[in-house]
Protein backbone atom coordinates (compact mmCIF):
# COMPACT_ATOMS: atom_id res chain seq x y z
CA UNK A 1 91.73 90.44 41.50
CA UNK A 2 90.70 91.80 45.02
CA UNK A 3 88.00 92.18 46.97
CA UNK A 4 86.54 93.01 50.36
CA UNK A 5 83.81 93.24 52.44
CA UNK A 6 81.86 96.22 53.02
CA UNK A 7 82.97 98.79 54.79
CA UNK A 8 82.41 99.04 58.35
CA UNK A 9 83.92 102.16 59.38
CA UNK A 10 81.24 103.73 56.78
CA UNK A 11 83.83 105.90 54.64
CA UNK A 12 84.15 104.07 51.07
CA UNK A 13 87.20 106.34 50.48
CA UNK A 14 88.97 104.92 53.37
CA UNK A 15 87.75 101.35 52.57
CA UNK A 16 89.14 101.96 48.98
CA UNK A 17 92.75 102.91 49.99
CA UNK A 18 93.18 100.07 52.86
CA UNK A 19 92.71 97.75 50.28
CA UNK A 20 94.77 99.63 47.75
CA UNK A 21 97.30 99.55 50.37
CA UNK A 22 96.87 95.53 51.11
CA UNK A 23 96.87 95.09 47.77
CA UNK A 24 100.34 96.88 47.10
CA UNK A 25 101.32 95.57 50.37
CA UNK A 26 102.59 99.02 51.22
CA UNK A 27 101.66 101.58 54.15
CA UNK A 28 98.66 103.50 52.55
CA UNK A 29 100.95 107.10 52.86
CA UNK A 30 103.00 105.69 50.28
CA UNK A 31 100.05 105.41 47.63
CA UNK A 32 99.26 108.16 45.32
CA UNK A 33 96.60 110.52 46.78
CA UNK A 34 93.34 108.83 46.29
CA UNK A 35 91.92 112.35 45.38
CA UNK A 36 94.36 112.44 42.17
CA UNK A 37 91.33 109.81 40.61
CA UNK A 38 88.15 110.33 42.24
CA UNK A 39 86.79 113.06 45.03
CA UNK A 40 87.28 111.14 47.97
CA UNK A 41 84.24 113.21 49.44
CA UNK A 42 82.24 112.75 46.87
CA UNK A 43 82.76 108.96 47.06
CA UNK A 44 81.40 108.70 50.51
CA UNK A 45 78.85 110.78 50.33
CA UNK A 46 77.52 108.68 46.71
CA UNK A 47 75.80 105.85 48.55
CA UNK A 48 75.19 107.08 51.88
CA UNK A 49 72.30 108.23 53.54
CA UNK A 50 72.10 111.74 55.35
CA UNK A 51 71.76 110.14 59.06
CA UNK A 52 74.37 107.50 58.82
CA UNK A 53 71.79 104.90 58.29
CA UNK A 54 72.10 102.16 55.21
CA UNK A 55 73.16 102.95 52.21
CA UNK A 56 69.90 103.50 49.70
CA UNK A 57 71.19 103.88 46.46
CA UNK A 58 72.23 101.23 44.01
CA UNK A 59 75.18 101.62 41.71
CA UNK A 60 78.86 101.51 41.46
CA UNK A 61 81.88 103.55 40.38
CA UNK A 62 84.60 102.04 38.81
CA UNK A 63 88.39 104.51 38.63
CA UNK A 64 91.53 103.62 38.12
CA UNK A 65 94.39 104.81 40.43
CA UNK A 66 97.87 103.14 41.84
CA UNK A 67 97.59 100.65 39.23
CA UNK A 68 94.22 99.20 39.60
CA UNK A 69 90.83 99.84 38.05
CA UNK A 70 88.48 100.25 41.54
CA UNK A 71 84.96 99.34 41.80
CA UNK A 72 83.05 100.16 44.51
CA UNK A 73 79.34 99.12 44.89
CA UNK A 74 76.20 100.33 46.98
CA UNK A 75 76.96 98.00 48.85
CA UNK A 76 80.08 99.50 49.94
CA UNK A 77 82.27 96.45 48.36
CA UNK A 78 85.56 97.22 47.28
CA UNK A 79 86.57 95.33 44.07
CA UNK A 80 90.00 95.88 42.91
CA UNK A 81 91.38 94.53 39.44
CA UNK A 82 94.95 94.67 38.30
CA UNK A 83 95.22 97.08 35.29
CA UNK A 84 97.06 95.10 32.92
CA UNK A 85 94.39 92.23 33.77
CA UNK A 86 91.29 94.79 32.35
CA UNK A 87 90.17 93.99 29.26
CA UNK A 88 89.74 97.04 26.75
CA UNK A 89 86.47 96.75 25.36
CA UNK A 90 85.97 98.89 21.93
């Protein structure tokens, strides 16, 4: 399992794939398209505010993409877990 700090740059997406990347220990062109699972737009726009402020909202989304399941909080925390680590819960 992986985490890291919130973002500082303020885009999630980018946040998510640098630690993808890191995580891989690959370049980040060499991942699959982060689009393919989740709109990348969509993503960053989620918990942010409309004047670049703090974020407001609370939540997370969790996705699964270049073999991990993402999590990504309010907080803009990126948690990444292996897939064949997550638990199927029935």
């Amino acid at each position: 399992m992986s985490s890291t700090e919130p973002a500082d740059h303020g885009r999630i997406s980018t946040a998510v794939v640098e630690a993808l990347a890191n995580a891989n220990d690959v370049d980040p062109l060499e991942l699959d398209p982060l689009y393919e699972a989740v709109d990348p737009d969509a993503l960053d726009s989620l918990f942010s505010t409309t004047d670049g402020s703090s974020r407001t909202h609370h939540g997370k989304v969790q996705f699964t993409t270049n073999g991990y399941e993402v999590e990504v909080t309010s907080t803009g925390r990126v948690h990444l877990t292996p897939e064949n680590c997550v638990e199927a819960v029935s």
